[in-house]
PDB file of N, CA and C in Angstrom:
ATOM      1  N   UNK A   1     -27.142  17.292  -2.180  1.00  0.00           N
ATOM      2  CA  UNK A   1     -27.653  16.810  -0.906  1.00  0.00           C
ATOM      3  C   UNK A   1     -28.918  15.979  -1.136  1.00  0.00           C
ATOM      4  N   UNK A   2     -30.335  16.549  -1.878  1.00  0.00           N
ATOM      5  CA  UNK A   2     -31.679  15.866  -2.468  1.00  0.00           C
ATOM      6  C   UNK A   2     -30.831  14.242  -2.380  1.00  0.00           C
ATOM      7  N   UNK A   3     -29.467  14.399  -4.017  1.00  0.00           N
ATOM      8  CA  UNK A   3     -29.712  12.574  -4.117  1.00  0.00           C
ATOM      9  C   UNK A   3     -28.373  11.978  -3.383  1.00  0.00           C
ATOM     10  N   UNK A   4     -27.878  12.463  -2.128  1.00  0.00           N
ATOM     11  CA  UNK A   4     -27.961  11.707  -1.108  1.00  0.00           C
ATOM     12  C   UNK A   4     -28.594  11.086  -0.287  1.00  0.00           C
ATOM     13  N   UNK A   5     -29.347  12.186  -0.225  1.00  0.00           N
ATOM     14  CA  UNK A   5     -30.730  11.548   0.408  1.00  0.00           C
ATOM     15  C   UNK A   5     -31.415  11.118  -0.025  1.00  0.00           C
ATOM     16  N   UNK A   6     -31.642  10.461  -1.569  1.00  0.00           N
ATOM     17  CA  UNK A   6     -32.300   9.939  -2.580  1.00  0.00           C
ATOM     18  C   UNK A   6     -33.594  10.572  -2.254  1.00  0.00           C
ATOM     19  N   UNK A   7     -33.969  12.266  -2.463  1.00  0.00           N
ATOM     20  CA  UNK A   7     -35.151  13.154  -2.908  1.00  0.00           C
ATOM     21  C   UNK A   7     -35.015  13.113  -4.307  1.00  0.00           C
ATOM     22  N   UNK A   8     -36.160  13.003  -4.544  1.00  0.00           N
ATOM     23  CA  UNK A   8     -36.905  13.609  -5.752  1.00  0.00           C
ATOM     24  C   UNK A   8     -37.395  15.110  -5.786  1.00  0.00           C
ATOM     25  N   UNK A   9     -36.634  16.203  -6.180  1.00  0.00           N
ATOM     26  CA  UNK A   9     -37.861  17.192  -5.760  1.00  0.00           C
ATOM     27  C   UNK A   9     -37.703  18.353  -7.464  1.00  0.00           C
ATOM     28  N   UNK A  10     -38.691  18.923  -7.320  1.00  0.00           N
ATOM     29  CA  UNK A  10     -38.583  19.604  -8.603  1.00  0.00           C
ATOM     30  C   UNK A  10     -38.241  20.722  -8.636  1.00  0.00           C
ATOM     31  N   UNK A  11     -37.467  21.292 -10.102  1.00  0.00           N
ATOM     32  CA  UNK A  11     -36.830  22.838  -9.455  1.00  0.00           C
ATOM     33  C   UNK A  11     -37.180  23.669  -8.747  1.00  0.00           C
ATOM     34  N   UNK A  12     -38.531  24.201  -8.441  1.00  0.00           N
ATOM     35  CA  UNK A  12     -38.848  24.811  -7.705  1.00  0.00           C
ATOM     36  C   UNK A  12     -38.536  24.668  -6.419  1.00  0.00           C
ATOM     37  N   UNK A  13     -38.512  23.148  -5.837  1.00  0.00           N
ATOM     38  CA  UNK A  13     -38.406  22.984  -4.530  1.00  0.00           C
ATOM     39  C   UNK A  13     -36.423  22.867  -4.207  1.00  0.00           C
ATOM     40  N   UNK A  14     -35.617  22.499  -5.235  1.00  0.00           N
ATOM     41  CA  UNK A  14     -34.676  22.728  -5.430  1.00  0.00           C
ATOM     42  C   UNK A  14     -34.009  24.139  -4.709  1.00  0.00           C
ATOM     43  N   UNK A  15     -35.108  25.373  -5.141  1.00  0.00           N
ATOM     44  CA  UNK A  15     -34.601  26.769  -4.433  1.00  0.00           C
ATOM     45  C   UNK A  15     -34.580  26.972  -3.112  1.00  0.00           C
ATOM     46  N   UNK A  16     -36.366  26.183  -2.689  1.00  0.00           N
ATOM     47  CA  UNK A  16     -36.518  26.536  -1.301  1.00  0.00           C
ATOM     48  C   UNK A  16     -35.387  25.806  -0.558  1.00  0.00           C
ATOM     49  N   UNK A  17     -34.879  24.467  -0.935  1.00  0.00           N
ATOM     50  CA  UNK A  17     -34.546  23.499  -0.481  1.00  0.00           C
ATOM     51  C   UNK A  17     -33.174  24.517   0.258  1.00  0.00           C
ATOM     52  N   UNK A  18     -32.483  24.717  -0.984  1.00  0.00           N
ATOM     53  CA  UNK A  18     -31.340  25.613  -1.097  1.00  0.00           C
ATOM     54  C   UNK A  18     -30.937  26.351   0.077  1.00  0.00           C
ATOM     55  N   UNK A  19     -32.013  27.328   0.172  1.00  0.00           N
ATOM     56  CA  UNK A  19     -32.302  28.484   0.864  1.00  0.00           C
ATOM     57  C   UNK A  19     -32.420  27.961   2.706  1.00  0.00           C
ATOM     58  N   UNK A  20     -33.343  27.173   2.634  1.00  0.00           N
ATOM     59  CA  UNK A  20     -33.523  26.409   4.082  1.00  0.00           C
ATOM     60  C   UNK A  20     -32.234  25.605   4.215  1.00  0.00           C
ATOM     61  N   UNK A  21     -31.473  24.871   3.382  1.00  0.00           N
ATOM     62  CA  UNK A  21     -30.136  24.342   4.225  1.00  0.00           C
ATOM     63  C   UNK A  21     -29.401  25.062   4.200  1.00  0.00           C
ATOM     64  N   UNK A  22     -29.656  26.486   3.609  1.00  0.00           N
ATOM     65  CA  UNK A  22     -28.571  27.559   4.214  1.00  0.00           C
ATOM     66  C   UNK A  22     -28.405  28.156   5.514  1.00  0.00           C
ATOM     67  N   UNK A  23     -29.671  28.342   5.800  1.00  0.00           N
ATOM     68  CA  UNK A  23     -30.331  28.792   7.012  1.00  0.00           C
ATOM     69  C   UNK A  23     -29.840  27.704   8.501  1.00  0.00           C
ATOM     70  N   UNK A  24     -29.799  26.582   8.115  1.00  0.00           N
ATOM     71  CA  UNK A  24     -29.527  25.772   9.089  1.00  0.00           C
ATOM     72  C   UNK A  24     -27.919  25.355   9.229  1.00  0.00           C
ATOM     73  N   UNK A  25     -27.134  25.726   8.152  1.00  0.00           N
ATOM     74  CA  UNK A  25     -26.069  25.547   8.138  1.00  0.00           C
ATOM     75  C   UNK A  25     -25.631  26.895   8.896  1.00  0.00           C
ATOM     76  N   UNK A  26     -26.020  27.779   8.813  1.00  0.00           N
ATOM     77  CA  UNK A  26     -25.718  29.486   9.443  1.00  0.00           C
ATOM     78  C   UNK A  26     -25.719  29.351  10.743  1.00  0.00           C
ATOM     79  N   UNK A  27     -27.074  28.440  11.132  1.00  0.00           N
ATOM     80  CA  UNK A  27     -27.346  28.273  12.739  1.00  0.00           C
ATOM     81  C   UNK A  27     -26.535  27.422  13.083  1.00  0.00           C
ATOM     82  N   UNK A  28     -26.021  26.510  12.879  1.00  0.00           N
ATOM     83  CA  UNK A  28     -24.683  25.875  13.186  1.00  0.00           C
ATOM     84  C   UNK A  28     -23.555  26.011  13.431  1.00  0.00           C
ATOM     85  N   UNK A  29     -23.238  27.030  12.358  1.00  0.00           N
ATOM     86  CA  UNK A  29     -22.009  28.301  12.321  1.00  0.00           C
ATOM     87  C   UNK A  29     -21.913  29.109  13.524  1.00  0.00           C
ATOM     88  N   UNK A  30     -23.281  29.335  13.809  1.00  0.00           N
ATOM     89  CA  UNK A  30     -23.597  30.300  14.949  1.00  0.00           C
ATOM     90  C   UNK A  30     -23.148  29.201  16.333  1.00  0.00           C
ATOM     91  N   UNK A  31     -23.640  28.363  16.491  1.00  0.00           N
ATOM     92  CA  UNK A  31     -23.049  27.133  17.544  1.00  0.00           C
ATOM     93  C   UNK A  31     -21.720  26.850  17.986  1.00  0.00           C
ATOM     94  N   UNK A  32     -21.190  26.962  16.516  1.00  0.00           N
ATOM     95  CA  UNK A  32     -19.707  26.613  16.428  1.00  0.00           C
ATOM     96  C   UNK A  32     -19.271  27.972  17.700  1.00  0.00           C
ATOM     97  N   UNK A  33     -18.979  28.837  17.333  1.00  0.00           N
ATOM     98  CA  UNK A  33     -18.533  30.004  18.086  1.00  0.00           C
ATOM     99  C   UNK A  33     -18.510  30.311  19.649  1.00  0.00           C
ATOM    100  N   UNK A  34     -20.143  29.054  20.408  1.00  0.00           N
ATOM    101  CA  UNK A  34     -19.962  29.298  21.361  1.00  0.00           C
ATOM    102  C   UNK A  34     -19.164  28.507  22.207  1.00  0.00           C
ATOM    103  N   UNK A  35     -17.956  29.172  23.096  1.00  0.00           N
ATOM    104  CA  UNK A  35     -17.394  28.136  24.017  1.00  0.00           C
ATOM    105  C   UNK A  35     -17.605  27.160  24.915  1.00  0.00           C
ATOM    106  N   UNK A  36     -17.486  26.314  24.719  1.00  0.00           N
ATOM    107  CA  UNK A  36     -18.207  24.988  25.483  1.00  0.00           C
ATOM    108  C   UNK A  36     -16.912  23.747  26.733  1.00  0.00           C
ATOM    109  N   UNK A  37     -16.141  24.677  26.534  1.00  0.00           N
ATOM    110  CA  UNK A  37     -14.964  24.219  27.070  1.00  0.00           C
ATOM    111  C   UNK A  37     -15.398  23.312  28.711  1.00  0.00           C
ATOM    112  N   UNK A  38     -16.149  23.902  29.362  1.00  0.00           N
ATOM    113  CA  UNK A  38     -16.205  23.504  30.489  1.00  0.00           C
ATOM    114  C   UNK A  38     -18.051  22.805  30.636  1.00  0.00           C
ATOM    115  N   UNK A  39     -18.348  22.897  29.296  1.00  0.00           N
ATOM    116  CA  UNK A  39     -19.543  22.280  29.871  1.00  0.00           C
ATOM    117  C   UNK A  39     -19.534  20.777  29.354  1.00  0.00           C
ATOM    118  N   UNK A  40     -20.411  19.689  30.390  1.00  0.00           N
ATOM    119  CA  UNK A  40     -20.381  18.939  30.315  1.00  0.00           C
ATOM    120  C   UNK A  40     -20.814  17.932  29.360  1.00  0.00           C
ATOM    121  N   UNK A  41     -20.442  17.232  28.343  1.00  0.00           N
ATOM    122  CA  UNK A  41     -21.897  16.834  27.674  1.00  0.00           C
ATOM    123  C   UNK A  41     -23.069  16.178  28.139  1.00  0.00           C
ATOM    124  N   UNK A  42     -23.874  15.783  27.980  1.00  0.00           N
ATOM    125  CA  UNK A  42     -25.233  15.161  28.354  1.00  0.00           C
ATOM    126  C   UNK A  42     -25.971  14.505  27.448  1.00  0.00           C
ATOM    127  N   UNK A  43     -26.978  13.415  27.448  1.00  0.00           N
ATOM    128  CA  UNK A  43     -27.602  12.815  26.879  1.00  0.00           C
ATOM    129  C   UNK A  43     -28.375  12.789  26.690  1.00  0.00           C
ATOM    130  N   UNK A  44     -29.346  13.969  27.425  1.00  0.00           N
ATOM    131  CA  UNK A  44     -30.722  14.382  27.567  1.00  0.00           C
ATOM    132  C   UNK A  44     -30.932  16.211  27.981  1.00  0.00           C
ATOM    133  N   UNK A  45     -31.627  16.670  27.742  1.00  0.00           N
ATOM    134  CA  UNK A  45     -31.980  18.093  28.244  1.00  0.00           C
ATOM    135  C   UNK A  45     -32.239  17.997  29.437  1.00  0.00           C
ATOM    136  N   UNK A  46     -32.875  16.979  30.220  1.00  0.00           N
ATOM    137  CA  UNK A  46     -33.751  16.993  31.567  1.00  0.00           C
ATOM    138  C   UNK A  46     -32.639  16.097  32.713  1.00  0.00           C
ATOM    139  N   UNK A  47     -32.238  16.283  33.362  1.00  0.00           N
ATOM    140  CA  UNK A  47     -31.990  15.069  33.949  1.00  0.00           C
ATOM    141  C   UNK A  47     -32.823  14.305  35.224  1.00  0.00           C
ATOM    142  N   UNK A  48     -32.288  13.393  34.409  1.00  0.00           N
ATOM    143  CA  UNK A  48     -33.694  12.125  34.887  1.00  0.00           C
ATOM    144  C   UNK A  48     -32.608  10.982  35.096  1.00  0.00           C
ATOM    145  N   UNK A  49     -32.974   9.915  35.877  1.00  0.00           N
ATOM    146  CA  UNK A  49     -33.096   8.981  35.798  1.00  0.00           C
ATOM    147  C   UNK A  49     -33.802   7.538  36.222  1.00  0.00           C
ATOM    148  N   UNK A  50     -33.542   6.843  35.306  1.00  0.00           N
ATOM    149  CA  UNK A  50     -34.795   5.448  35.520  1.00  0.00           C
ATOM    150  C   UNK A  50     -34.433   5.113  36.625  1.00  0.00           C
ATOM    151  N   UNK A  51     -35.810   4.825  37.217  1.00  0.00           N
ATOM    152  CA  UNK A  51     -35.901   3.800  38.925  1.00  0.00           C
ATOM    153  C   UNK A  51     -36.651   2.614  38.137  1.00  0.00           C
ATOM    154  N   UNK A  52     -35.649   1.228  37.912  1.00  0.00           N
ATOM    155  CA  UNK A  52     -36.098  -0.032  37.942  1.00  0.00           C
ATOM    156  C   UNK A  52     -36.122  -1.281  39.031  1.00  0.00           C
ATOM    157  N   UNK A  53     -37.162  -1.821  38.837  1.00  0.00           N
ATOM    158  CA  UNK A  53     -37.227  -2.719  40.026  1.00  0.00           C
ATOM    159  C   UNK A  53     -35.942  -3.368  40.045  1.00  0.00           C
ATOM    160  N   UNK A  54     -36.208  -4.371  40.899  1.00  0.00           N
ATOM    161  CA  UNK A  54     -34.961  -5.625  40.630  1.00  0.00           C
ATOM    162  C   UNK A  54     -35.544  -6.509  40.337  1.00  0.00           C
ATOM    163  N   UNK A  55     -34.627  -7.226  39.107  1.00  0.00           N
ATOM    164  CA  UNK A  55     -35.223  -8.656  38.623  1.00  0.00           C
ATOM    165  C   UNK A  55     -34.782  -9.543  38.973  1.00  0.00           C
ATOM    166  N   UNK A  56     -36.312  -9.941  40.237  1.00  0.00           N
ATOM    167  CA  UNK A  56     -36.100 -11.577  40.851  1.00  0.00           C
ATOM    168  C   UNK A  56     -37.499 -12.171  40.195  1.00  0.00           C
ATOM    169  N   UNK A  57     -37.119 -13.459  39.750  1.00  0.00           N
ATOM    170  CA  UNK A  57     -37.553 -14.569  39.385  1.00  0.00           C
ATOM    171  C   UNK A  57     -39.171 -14.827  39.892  1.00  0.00           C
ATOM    172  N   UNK A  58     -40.403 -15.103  39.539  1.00  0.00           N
ATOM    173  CA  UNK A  58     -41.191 -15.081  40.340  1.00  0.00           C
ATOM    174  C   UNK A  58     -41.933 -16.202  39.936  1.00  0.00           C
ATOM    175  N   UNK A  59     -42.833 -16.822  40.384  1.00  0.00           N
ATOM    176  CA  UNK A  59     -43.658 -18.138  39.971  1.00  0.00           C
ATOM    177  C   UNK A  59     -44.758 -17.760  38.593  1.00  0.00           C
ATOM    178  N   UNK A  60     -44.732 -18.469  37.638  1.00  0.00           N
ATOM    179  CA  UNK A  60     -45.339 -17.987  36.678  1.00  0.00           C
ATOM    180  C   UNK A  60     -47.049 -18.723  36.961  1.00  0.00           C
ATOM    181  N   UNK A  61     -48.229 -17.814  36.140  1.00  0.00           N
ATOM    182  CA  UNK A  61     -49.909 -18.048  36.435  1.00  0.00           C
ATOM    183  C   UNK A  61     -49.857 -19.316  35.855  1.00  0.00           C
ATOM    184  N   UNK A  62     -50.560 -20.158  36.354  1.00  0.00           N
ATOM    185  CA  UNK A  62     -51.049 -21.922  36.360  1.00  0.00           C
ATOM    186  C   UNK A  62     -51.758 -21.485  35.074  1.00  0.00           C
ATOM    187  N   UNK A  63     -51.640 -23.194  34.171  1.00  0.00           N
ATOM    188  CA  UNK A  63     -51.597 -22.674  32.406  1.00  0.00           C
ATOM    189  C   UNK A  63     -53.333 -22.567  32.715  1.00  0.00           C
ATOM    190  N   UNK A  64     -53.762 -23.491  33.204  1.00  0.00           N
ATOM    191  CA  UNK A  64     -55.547 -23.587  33.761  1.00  0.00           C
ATOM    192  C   UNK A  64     -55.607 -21.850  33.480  1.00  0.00           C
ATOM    193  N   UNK A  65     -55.487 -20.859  34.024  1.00  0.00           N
ATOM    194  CA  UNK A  65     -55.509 -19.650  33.982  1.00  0.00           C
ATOM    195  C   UNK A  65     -55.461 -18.593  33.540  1.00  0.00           C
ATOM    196  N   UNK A  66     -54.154 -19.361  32.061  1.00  0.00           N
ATOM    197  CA  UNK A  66     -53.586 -19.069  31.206  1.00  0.00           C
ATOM    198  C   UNK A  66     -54.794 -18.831  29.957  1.00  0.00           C
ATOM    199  N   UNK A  67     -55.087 -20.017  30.061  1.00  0.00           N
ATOM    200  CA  UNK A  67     -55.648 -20.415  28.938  1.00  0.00           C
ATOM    201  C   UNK A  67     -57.341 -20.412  29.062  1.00  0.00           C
ATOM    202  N   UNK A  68     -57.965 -19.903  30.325  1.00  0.00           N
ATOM    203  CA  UNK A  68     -59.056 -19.605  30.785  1.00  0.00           C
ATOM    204  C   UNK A  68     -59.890 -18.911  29.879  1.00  0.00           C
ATOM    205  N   UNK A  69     -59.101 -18.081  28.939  1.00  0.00           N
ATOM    206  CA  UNK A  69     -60.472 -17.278  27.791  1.00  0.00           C
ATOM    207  C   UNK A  69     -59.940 -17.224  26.582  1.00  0.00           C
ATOM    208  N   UNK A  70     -58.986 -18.879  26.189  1.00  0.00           N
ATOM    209  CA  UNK A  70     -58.382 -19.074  25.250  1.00  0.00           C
ATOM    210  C   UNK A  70     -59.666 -19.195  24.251  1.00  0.00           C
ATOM    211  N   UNK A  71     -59.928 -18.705  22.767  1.00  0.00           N
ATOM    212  CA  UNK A  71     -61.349 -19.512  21.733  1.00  0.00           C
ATOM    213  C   UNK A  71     -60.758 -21.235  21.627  1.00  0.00           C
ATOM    214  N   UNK A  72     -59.874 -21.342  21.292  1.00  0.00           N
ATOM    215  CA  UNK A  72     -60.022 -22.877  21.336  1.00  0.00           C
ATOM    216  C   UNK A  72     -58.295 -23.415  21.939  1.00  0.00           C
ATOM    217  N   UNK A  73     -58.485 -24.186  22.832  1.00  0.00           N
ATOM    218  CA  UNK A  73     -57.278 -25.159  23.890  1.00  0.00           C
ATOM    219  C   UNK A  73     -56.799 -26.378  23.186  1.00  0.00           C
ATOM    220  N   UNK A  74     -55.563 -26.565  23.537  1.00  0.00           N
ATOM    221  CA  UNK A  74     -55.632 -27.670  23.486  1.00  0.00           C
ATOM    222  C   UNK A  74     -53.937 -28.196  24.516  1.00  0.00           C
ATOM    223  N   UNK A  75     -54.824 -28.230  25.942  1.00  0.00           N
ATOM    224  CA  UNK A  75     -53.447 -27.661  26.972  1.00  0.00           C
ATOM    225  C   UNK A  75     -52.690 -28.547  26.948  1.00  0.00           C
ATOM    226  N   UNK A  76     -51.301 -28.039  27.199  1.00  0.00           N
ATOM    227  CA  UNK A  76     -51.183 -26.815  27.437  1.00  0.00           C
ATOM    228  C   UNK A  76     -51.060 -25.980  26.423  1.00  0.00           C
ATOM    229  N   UNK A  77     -51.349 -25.506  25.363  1.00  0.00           N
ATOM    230  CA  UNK A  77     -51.171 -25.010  24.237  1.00  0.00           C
ATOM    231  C   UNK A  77     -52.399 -24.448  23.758  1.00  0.00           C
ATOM    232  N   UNK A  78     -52.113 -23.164  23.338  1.00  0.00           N
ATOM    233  CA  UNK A  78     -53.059 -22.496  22.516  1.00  0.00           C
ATOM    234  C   UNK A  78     -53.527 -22.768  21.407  1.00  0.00           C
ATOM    235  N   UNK A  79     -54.575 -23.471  20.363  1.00  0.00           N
ATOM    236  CA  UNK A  79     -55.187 -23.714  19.070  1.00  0.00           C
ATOM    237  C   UNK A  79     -55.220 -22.497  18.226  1.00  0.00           C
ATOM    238  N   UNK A  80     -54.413 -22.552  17.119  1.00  0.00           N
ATOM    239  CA  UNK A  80     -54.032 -21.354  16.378  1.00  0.00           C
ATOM    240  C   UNK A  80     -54.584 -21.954  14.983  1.00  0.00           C
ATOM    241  N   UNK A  81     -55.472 -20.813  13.754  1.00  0.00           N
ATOM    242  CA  UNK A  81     -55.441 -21.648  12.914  1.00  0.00           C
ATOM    243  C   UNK A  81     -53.954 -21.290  12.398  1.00  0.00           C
ATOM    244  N   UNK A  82     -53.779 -22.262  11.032  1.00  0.00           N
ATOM    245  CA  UNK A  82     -52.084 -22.260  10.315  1.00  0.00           C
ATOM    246  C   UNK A  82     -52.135 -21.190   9.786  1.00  0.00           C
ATOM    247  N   UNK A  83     -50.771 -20.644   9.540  1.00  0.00           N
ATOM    248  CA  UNK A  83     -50.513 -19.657   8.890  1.00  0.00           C
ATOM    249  C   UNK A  83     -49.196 -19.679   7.902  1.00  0.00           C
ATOM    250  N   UNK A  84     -48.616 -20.780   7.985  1.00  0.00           N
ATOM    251  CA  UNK A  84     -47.541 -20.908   7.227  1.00  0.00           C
ATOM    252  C   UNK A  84     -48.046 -22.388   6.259  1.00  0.00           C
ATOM    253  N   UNK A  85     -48.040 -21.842   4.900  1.00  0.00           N
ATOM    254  CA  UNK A  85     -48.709 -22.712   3.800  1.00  0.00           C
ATOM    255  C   UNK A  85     -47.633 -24.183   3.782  1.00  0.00           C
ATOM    256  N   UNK A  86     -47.599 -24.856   3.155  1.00  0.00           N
ATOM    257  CA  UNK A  86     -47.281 -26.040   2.841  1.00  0.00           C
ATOM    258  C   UNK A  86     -45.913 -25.451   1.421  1.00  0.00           C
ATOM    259  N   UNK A  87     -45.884 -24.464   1.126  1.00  0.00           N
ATOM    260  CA  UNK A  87     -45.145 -24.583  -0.305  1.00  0.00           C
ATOM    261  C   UNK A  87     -46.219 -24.423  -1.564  1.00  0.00           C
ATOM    262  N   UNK A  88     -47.307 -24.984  -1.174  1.00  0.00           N
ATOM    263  CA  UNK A  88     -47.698 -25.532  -2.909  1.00  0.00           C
ATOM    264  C   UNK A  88     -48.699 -24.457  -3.391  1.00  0.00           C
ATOM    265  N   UNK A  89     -48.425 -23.315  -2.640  1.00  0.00           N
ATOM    266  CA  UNK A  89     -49.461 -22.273  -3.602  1.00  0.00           C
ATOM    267  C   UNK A  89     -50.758 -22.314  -2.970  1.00  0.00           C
ATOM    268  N   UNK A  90     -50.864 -23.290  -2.299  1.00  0.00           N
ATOM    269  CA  UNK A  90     -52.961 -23.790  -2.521  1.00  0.00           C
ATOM    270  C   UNK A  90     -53.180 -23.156  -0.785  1.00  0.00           C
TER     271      UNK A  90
END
């Protein structure tokens, strides 16, 4: 299981390892057994669900506004320094 999961672990942890996916495989076992015939599945423990607005279209803020506490403009456009080099290393 460790190098499926590509672990590294050392013998020692090898035992505990052992021992704890036994334990969780047992509790599973234990799962298996209970009848579930009539219950429903679900996707959550809680049920909930999202209240989203509706998406209508709305007038977007004037760039003047936009760009009001821009460090440097150059509208409509924001002044960025570069960040993508040329190729040449420098």
């Amino acid at each position: 299981m460790a190098k499926l999961a590509r672990l590294r672990l050392e013998p020692e942890e090898v035992t505990s390892m052992a021992h704890q996916l036994s334990h969780v495989l047992g509790y599973i076992s234990k799962l298996n057994e209970l009848d579930v015939t009539n219950v429903e599945p679900m996707a959550h423990a809680m049920e909930q669900t999202n209240v989203l607005r509706q998406d209508v279209p709305e007038p977007g803020l004037p760039v003047e506004q936009i760009l009001a506490n821009a460090p440097e403009k150059d509208p409509p456009f924001f002044k960025v320094p570069k960040v993508i080099g040329d190729g040449s290393g420098a």
